[in-house]
Protein backbone atom coordinates (compact mmCIF):
# COMPACT_ATOMS: atom_id res chain seq x y z
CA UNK A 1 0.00 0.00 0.00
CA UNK A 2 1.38 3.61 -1.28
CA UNK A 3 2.26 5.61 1.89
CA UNK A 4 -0.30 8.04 2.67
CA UNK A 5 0.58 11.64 3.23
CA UNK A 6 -1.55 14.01 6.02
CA UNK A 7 -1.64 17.84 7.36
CA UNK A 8 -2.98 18.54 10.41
CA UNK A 9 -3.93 22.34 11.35
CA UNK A 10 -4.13 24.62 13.78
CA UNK A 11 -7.25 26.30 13.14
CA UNK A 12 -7.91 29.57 15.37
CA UNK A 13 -4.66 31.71 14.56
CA UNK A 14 -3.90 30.17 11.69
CA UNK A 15 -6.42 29.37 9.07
CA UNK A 16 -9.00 32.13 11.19
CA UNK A 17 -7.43 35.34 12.03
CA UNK A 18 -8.94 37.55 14.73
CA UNK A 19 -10.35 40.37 13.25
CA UNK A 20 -13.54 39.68 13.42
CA UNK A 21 -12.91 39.70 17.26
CA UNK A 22 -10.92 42.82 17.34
CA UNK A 23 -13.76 44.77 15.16
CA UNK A 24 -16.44 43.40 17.54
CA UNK A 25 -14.54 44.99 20.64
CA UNK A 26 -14.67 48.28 18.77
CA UNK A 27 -18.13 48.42 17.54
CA UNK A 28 -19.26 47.25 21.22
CA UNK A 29 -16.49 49.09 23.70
CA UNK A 30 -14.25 51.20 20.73
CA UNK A 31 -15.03 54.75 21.78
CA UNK A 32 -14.51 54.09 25.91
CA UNK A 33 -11.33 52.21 25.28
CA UNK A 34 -9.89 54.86 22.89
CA UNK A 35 -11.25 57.70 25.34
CA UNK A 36 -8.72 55.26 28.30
CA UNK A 37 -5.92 55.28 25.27
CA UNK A 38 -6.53 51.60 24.70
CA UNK A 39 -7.02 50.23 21.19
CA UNK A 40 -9.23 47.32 20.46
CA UNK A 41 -7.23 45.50 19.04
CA UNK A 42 -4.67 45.83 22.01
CA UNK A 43 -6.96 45.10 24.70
CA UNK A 44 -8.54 41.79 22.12
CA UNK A 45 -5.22 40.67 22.17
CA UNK A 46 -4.17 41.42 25.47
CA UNK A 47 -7.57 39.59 26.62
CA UNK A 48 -7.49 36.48 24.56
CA UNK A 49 -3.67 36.03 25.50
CA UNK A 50 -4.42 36.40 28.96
CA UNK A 51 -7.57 33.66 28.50
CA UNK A 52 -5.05 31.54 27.20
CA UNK A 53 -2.70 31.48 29.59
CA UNK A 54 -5.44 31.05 32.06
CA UNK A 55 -6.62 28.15 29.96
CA UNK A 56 -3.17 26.28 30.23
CA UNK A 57 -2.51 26.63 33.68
CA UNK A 58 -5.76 25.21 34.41
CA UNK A 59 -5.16 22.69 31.99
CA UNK A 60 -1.10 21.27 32.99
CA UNK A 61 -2.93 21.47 36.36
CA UNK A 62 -5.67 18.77 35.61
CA UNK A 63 -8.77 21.12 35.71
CA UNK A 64 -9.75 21.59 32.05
CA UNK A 65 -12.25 24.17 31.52
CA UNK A 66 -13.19 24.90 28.06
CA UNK A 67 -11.62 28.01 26.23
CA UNK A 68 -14.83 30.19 25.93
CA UNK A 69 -15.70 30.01 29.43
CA UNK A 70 -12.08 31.06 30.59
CA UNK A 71 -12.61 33.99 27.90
CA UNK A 72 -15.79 35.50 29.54
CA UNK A 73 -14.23 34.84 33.28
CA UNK A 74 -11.03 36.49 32.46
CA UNK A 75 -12.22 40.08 30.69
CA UNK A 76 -12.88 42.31 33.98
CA UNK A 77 -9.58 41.07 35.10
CA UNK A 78 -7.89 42.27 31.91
CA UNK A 79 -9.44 45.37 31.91
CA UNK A 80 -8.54 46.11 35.58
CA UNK A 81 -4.65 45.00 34.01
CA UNK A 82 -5.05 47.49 30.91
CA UNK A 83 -5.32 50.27 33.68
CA UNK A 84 -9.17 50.69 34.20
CA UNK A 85 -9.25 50.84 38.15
CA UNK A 86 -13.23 49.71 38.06
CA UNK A 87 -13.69 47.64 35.40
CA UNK A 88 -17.33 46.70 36.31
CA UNK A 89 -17.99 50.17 36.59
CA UNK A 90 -16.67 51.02 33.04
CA UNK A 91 -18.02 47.78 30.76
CA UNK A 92 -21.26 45.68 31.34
CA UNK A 93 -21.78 41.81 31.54
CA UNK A 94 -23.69 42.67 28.37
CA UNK A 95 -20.92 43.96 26.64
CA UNK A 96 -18.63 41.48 27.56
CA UNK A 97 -20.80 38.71 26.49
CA UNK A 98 -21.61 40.38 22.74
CA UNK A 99 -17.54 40.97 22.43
CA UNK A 100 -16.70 36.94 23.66
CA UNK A 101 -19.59 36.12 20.40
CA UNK A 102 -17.20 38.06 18.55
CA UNK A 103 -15.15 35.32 18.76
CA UNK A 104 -17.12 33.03 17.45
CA UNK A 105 -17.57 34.66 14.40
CA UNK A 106 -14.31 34.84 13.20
CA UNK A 107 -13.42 34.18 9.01
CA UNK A 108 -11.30 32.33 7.51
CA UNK A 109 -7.78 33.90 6.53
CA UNK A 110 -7.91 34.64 2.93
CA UNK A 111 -5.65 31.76 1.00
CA UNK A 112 -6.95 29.46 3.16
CA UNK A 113 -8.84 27.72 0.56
CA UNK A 114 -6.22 28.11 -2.07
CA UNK A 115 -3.76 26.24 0.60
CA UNK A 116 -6.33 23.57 1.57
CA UNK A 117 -6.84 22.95 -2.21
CA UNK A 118 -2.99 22.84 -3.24
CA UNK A 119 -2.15 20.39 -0.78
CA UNK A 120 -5.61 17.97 -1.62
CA UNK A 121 -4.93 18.42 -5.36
CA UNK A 122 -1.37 16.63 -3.89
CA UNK A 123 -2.77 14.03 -2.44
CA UNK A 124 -2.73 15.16 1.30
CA UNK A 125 -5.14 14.59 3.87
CA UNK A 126 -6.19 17.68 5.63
CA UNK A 127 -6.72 17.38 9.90
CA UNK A 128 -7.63 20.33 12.28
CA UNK A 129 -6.52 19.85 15.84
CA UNK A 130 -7.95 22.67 18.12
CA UNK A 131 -8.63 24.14 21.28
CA UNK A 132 -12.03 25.23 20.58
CA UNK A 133 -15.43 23.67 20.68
CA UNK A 134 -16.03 21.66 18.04
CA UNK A 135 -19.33 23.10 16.64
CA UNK A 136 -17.24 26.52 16.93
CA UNK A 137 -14.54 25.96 15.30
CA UNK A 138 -16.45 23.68 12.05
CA UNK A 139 -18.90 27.35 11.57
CA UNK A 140 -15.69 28.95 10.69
CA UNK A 141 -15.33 26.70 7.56
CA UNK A 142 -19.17 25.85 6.82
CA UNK A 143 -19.53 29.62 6.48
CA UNK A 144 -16.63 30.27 4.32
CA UNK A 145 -18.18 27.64 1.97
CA UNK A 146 -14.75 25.53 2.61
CA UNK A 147 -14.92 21.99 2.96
CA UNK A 148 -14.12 20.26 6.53
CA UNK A 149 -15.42 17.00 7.40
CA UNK A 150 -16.27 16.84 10.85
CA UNK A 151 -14.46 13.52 11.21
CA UNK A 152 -11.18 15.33 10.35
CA UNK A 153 -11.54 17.88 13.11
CA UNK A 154 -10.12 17.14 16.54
CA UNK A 155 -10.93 19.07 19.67
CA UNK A 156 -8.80 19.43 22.93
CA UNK A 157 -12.26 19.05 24.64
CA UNK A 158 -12.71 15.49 23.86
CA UNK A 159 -9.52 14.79 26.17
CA UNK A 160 -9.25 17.59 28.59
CA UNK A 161 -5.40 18.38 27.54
CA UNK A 162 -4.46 21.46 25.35
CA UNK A 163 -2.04 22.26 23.42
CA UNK A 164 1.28 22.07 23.58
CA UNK A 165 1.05 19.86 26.34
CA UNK A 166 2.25 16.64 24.19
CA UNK A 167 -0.36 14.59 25.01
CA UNK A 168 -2.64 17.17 23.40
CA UNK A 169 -1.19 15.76 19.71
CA UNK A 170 -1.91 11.95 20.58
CA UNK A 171 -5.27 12.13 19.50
CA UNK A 172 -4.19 13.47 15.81
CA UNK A 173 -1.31 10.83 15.81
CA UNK A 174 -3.87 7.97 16.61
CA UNK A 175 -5.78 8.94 13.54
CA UNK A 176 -2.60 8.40 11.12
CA UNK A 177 -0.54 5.42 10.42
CA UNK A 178 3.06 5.15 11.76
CA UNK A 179 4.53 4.83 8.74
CA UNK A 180 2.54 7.80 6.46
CA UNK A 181 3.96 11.12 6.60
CA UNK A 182 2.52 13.30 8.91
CA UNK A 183 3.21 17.59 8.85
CA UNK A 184 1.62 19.74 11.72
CA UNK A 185 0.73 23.25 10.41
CA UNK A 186 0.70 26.33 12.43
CA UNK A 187 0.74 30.46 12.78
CA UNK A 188 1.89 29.64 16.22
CA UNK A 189 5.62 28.85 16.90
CA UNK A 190 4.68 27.05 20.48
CA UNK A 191 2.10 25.31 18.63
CA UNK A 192 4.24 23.63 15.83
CA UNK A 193 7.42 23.42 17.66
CA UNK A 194 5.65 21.10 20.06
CA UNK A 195 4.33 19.27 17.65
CA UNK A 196 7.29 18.62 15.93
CA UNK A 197 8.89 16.80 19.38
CA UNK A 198 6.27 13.86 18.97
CA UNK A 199 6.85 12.99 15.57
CA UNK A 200 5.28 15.66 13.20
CA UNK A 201 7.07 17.77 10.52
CA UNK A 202 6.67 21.51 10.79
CA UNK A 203 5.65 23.75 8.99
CA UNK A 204 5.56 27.41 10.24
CA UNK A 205 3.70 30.38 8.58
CA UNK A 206 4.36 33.77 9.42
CA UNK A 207 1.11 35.29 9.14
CA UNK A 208 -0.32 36.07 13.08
CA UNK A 209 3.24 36.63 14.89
CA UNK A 210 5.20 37.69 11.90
CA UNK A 211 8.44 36.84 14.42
CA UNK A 212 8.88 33.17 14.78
CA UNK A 213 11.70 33.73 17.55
CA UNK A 214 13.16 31.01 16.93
CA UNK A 215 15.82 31.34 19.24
CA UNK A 216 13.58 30.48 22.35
CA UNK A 217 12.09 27.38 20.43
CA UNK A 218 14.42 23.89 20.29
CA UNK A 219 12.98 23.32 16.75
CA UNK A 220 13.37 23.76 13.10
CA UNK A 221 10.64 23.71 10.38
CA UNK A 222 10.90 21.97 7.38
CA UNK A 223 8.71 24.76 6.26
CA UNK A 224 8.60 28.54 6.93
CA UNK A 225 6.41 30.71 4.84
CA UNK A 226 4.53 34.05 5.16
CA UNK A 227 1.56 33.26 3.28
CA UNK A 228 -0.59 30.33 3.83
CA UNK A 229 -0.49 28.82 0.26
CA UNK A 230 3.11 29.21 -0.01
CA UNK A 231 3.37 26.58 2.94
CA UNK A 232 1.18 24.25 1.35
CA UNK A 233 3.41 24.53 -1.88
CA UNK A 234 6.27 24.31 0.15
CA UNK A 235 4.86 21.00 2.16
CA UNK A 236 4.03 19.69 -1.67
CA UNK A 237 7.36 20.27 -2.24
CA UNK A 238 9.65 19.30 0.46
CA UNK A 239 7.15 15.96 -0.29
CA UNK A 240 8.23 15.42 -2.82
């Protein structure tokens, strides 16, 4: 039997930017975060990091929660570290909730299509592996029209273990033989160097941190691009 070749993706970060998120915080909170010399897009970031760093502790320490829920509990908290002294005083459950939605109505990065499609046309499986919920995470593709079978997309949730924790890739491993080749795909250096210590090839795009910094990471990719179909033709091609 022919060896069989897979990708497995990141999905929030990488294939899904955060815009969508960012331009939610402004249309709900914009003018009172400006008026505090806070952009939206700082404080989104400065939130979601914080909610994932929140969701990892919890996680390494055995007490899983999932991702959303660490989102909401983490935003007065994030305010009150952005400099707003009374952050219940300045933003409303209410807004906080219609800003964490935000989030799950983030869009595909453009390419991604082109990128899935390059590396199908060469005879690649594609795999998600993901932190987020499930149902989530598959609206991001069913309303960019781009194909995902369910079957293909893992969640974190099923196991209670996120990523990088290394156990967090077993449950994409289990899913592909041994002996086919297997590439892990990422926007996120911690994500794919990880990945690449249990067996995975890496490949790295540039298009969420721009900096890989890959002098703190004890990795190299077989694959660093700034676009996301020039990684898939790169993949195709370090294939081959």
């Amino acid at each position: 039997m022919a060896r069989q070749k897979h990708v497995v993706f990141d999905v929030v970060g990488t294939c899904v930017s955060f815009d969508a998120f960012y331009e939610t915080i402004n249309c709900v909170m914009g003018k009172k975060l400006i008026a505090k010399n806070i952009t939206p897009s700082f404080f989104g970031f400065s939130w979601m990091t914080a909610a994932e760093l929140e969701f990892t502790f919890l996680s390494i320490s055995e007490r899983y929660r999932p991702y959303r829920d660490v989102l909401g509990a983490i935003f007065y908290r994030t305010l009150y570290m952005a400099g707003i002294q009374q952050p219940r005083d300045f933003a409303t459950d209410l807004e906080r909730d219609q800003c964490v939605q935000g989030y799950s109505e983030l869009e595909l990065r453009p390419g991604t299509e082109e990128c899935f499609r390059t590396l199908r046309s060469a005879g690649f499986t594609i795999w998600c592996l993901t932190t987020g919920d499930s149902k989530r995470v598959q609206g991001y593709f069913d309303r960019a029209g781009v194909s995902m079978p369910a079957g293909n997309l893992i969640t974190c949730d099923v196991q209670g273990i996120a990523k990088p924790a290394l156990a967090a890739y077993k449950p994409a491993l289990d899913r592909i033989s041994s002996d086919d080749e297997k590439w892990f795909a990422a926007a996120h250096m911690w994500d794919v160097s990880a990945a690449t210590k249990v067996g995975f090839r890496g490949a790295y795009c540039t298009i969420y941190e721009k900096e890989p910094c890959s002098e703190i990471f004890d990795s190299s990719m077989d694959v660093l691009a700034d676009t996301l179909p020039e990684m898939a033709e790169q993949i195709v091609a370090a294939s081959a």
